[in-house]
C-alpha atoms as a PDB file:
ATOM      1  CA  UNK A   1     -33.147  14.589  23.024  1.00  0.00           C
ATOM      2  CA  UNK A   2     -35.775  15.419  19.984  1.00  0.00           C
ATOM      3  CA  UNK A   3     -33.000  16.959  18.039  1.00  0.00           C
ATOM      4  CA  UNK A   4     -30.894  12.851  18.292  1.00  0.00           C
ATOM      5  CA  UNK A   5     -34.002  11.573  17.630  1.00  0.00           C
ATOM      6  CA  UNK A   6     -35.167  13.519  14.577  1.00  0.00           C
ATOM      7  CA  UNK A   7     -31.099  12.976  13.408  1.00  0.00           C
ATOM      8  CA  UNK A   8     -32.144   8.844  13.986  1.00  0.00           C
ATOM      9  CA  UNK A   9     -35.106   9.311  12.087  1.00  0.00           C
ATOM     10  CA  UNK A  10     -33.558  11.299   9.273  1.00  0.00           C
ATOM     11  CA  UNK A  11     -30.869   9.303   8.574  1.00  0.00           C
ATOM     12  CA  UNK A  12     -32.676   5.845   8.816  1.00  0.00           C
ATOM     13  CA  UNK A  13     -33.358   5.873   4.686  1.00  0.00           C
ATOM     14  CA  UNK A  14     -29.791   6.188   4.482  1.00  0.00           C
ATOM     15  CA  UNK A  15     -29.080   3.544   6.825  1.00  0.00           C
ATOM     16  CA  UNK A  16     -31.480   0.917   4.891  1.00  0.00           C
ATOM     17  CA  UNK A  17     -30.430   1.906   1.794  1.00  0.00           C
ATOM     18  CA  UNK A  18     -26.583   1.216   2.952  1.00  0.00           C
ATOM     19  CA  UNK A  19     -27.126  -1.944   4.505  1.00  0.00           C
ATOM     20  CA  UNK A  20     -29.284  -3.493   1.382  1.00  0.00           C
ATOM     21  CA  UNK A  21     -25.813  -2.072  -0.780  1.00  0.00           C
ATOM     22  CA  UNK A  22     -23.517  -3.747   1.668  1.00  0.00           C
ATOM     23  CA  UNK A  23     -25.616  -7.274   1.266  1.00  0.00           C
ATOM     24  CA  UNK A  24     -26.158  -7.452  -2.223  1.00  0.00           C
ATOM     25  CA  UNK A  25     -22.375  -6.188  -3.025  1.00  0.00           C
ATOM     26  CA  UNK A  26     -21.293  -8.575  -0.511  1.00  0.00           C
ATOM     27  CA  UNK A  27     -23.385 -11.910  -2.430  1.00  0.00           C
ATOM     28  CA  UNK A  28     -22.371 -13.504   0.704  1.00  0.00           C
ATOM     29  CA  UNK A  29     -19.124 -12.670   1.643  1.00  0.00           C
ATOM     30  CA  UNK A  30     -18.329 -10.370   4.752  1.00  0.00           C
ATOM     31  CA  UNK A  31     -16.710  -7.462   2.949  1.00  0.00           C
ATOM     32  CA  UNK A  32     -15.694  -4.530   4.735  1.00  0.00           C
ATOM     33  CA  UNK A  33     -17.386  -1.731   2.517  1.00  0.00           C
ATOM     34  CA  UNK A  34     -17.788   0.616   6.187  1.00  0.00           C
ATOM     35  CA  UNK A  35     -14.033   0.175   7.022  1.00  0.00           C
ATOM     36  CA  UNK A  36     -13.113   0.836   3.387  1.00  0.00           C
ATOM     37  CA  UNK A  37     -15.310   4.546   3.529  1.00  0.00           C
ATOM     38  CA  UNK A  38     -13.487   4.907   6.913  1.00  0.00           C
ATOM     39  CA  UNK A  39     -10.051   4.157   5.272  1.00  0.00           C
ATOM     40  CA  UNK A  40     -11.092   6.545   2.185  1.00  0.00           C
ATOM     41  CA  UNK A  41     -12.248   9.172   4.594  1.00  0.00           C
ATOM     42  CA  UNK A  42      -8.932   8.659   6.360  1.00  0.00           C
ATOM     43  CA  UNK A  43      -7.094   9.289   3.457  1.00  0.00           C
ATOM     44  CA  UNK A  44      -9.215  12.137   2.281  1.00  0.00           C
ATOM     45  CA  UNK A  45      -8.759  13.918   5.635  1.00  0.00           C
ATOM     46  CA  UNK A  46      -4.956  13.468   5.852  1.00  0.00           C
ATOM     47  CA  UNK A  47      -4.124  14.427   2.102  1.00  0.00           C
ATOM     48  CA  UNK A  48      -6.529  17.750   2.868  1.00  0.00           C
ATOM     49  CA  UNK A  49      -4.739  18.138   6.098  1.00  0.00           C
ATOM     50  CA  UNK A  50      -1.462  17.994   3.913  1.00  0.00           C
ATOM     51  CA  UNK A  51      -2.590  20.361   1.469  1.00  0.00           C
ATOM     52  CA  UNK A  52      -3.470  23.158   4.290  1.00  0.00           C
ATOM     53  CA  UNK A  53       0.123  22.639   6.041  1.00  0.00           C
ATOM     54  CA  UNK A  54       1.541  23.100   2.433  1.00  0.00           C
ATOM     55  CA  UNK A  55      -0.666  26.213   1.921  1.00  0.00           C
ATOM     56  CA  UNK A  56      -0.167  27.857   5.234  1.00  0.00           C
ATOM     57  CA  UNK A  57       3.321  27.228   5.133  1.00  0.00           C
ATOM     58  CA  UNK A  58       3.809  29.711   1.704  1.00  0.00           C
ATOM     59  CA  UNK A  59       5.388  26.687  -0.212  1.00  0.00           C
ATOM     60  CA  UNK A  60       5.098  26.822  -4.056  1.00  0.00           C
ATOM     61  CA  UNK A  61       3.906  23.784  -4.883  1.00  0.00           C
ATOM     62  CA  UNK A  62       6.739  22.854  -8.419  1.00  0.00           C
ATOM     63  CA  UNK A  63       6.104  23.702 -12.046  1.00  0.00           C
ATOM     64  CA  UNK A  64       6.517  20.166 -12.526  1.00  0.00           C
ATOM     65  CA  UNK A  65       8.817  17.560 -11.144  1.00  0.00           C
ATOM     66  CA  UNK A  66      11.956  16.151 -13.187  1.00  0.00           C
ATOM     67  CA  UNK A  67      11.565  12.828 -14.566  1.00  0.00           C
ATOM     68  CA  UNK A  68      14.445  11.655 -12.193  1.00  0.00           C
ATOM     69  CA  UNK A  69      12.949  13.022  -9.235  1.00  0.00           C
ATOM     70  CA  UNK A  70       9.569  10.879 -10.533  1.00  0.00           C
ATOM     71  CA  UNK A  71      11.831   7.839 -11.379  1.00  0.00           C
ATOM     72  CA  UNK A  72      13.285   7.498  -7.957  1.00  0.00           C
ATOM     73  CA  UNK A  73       9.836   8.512  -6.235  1.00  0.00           C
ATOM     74  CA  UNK A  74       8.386   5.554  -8.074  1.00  0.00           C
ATOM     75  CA  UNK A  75      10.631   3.041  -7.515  1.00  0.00           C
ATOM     76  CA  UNK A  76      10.935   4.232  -3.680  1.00  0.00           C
ATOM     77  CA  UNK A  77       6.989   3.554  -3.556  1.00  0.00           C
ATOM     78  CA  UNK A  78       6.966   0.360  -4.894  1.00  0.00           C
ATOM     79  CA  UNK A  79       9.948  -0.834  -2.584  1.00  0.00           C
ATOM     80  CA  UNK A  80       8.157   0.708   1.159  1.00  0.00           C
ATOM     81  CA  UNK A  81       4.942  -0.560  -0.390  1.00  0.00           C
ATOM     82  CA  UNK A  82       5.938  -4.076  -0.452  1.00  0.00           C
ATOM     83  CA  UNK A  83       8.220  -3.551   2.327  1.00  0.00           C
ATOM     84  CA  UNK A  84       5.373  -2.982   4.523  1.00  0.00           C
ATOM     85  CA  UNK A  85       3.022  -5.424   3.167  1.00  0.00           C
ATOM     86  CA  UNK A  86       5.132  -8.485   2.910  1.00  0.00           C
ATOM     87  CA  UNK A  87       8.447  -8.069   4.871  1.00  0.00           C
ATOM     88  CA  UNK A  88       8.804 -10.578   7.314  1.00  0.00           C
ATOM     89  CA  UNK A  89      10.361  -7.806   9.821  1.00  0.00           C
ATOM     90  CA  UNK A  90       6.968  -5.346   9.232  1.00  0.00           C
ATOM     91  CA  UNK A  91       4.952  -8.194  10.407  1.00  0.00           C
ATOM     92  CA  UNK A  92       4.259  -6.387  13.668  1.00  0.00           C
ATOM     93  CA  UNK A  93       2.782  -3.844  12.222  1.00  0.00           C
ATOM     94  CA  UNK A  94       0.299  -6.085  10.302  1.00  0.00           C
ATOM     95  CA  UNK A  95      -0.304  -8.548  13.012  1.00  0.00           C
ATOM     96  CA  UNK A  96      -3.121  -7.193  15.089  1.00  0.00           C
ATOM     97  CA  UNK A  97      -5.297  -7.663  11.776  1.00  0.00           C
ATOM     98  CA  UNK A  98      -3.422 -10.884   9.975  1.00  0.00           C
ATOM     99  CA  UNK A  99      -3.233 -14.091  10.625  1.00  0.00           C
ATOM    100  CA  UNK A 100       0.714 -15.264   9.445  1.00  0.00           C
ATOM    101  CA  UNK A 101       0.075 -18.401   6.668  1.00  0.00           C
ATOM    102  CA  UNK A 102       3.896 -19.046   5.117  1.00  0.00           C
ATOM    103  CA  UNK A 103       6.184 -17.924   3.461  1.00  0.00           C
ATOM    104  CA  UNK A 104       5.481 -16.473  -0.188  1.00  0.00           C
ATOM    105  CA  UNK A 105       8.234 -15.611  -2.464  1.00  0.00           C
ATOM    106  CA  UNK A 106      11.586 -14.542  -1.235  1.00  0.00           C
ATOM    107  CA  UNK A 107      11.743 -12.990   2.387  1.00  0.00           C
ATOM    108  CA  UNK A 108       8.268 -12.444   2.199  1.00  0.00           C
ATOM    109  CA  UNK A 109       5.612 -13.761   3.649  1.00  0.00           C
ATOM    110  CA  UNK A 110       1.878 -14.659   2.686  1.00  0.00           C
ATOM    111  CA  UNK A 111      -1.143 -13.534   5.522  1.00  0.00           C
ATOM    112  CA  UNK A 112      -4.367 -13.462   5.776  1.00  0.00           C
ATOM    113  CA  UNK A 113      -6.866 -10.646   6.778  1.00  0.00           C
ATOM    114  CA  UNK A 114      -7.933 -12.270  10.757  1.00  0.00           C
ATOM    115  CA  UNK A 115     -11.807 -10.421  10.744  1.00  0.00           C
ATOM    116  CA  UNK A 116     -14.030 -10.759   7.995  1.00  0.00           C
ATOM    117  CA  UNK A 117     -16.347  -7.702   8.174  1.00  0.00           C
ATOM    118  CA  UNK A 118     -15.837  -3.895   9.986  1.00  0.00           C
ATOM    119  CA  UNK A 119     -12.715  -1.783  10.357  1.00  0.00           C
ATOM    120  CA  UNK A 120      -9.966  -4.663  10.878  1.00  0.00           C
ATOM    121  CA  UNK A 121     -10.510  -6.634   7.629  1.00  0.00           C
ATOM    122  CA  UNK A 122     -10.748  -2.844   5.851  1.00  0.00           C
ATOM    123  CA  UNK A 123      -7.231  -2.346   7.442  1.00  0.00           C
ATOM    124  CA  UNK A 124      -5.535  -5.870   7.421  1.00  0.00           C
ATOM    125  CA  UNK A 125      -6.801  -5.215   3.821  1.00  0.00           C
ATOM    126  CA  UNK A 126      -4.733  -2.411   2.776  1.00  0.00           C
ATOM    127  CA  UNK A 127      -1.676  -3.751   5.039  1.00  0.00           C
ATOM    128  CA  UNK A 128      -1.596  -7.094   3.345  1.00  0.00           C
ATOM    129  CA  UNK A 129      -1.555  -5.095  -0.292  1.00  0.00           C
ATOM    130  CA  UNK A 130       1.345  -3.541  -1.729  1.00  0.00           C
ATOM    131  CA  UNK A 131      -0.946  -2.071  -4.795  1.00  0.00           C
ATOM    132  CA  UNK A 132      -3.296  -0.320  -1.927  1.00  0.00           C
ATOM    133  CA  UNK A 133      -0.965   0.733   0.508  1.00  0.00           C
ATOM    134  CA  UNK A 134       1.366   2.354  -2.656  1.00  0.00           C
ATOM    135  CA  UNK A 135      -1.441   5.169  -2.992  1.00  0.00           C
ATOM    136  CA  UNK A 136      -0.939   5.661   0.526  1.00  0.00           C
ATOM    137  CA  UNK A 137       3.141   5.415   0.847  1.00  0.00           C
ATOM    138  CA  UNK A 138       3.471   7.490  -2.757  1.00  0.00           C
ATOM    139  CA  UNK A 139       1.192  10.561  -1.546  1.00  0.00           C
ATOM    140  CA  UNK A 140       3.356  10.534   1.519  1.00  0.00           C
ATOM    141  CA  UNK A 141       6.400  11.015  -0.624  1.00  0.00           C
ATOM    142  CA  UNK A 142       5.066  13.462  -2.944  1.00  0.00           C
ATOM    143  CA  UNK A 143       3.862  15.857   0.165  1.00  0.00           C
ATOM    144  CA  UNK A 144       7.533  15.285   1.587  1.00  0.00           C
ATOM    145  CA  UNK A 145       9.344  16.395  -2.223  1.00  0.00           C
ATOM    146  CA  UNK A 146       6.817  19.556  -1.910  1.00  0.00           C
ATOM    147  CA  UNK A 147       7.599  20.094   1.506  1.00  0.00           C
ATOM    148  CA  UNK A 148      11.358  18.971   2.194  1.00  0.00           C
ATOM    149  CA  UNK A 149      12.678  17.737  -1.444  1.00  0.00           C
ATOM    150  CA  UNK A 150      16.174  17.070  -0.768  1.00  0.00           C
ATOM    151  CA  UNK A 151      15.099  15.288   2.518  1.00  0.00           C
ATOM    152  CA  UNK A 152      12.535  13.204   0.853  1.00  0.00           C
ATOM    153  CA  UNK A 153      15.210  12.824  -2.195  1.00  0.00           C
ATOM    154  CA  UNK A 154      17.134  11.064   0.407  1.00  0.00           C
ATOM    155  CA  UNK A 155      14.895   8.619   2.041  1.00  0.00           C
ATOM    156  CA  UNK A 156      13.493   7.646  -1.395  1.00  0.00           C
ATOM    157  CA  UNK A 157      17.298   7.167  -2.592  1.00  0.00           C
ATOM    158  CA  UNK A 158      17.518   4.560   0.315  1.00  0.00           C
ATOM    159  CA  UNK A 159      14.484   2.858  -0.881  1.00  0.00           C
ATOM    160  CA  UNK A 160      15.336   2.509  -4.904  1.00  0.00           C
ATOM    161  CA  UNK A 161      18.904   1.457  -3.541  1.00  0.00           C
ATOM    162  CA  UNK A 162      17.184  -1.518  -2.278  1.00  0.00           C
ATOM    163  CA  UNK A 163      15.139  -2.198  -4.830  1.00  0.00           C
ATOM    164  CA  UNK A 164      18.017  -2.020  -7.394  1.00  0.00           C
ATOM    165  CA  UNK A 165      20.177  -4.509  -4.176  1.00  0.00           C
ATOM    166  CA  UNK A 166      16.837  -6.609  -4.406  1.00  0.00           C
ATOM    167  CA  UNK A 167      17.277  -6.999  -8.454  1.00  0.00           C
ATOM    168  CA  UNK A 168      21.011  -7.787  -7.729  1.00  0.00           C
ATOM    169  CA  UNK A 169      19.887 -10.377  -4.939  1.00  0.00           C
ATOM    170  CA  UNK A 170      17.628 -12.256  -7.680  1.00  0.00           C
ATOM    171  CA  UNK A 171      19.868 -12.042 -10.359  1.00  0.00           C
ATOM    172  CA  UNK A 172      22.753 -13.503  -7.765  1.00  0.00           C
ATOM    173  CA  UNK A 173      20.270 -16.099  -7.136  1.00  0.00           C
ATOM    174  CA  UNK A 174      19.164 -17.113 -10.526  1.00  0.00           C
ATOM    175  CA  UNK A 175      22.716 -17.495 -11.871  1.00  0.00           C
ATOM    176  CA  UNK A 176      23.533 -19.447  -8.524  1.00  0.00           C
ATOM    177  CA  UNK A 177      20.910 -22.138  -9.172  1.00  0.00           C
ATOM    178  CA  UNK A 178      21.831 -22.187 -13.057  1.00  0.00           C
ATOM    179  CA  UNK A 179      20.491 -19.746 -15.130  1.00  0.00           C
ATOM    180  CA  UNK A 180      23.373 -19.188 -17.415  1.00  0.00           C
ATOM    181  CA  UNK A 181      23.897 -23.169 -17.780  1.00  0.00           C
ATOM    182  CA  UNK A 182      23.244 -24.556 -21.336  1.00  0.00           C
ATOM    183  CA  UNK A 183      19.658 -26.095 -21.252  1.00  0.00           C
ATOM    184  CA  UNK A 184      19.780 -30.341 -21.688  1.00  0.00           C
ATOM    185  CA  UNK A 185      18.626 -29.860 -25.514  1.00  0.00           C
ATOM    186  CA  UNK A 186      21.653 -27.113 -26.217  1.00  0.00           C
ATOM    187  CA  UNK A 187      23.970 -29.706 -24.111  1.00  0.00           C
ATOM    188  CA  UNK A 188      22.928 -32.384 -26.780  1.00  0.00           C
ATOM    189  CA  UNK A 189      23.737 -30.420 -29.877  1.00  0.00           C
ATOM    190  CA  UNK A 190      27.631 -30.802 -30.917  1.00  0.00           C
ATOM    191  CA  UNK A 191      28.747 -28.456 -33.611  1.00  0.00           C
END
């Protein structure tokens, strides 16, 4: 029991000096700086995790990756990013830590985080977030090109083929509700 308590006595500096950082950062609002160090250590601990499997497993990592393999990486990041983050049909996975608020933009939908403090605002956070969770969803890819390219090559293929279908889908739409159709002023002008 003295060794617990001396550990309690130690770290209580670093304690204070973490809780007067969370309030003044905070200037009121509940934000979830201990859930975001548990989400960074998270990360951390996976990508190092990631790195030993690629070590152990004798896997060169490339000399450098071709700008199409990048391209279609990219584009595949962006598309599960907001995939997860806004598709209506990934709301499940979001739910335990959103609260659903409408719809927002096309087949997406708009939530809020449901806790306002601790772990579950830290995650509903990064769910809700297609910027945060692309860190996540492009180091995913780039340990599956180093360990299974042509496999990875393939699921990020399906991915960029629906962001280029999602382009098509808005383009379909714009002309549909008159994009191509002579403005009123042009309409006016007889030549």
């Amino acid at each position: 029991m003295a060794i617990a308590d001396e550990v309690q006595r130690m770290g209580a500096p670093l304690r204070r000096w973490a809780r007067i950082q969370k309030r003044e950062y905070g200037n009121g609002e509940a934000r979830p700086l201990g859930g975001d160090l548990g989400a960074m250590g998270v990360y951390v601990g996976l990508v190092t995790a990631g790195a030993a499997v690629v070590r152990a497993s004798g896997r060169e990592l490339p000399e450098r990756i071709p700008f199409g393999d990048a391209a279609l990486l990219t584009i595949a990041t962006f598309r599960l990013a907001r995939r997860l983050a806004k598709d209506p049909v990934t709301a499940p996975l979001r739910a335990p830590f959103t609260a659903f608020q409408g719809p927002s933009g096309h087949a997406e939908v708009a939530e809020e985080v449901r806790e306002h403090g601790g772990v579950k605002h830290a995650v509903g956070e990064l769910l809700t977030c297609p910027f945060c969770l692309a860190q996540w969803v492009g180091t995913a890819f780039v340990f599956g090109y180093v360990s299974a390219p042509r496999a990875t090559r393939l699921a990020a293929l399906t991915m960029t083929t629906v962001a280029g279908s999602d382009v098509l889908q808005f383009v379909y739409d714009a002309i549909q509700n008159g994009a191509l159709a002579p403005a009123d002023d042009e309409a006016d002008v007889q030549v």
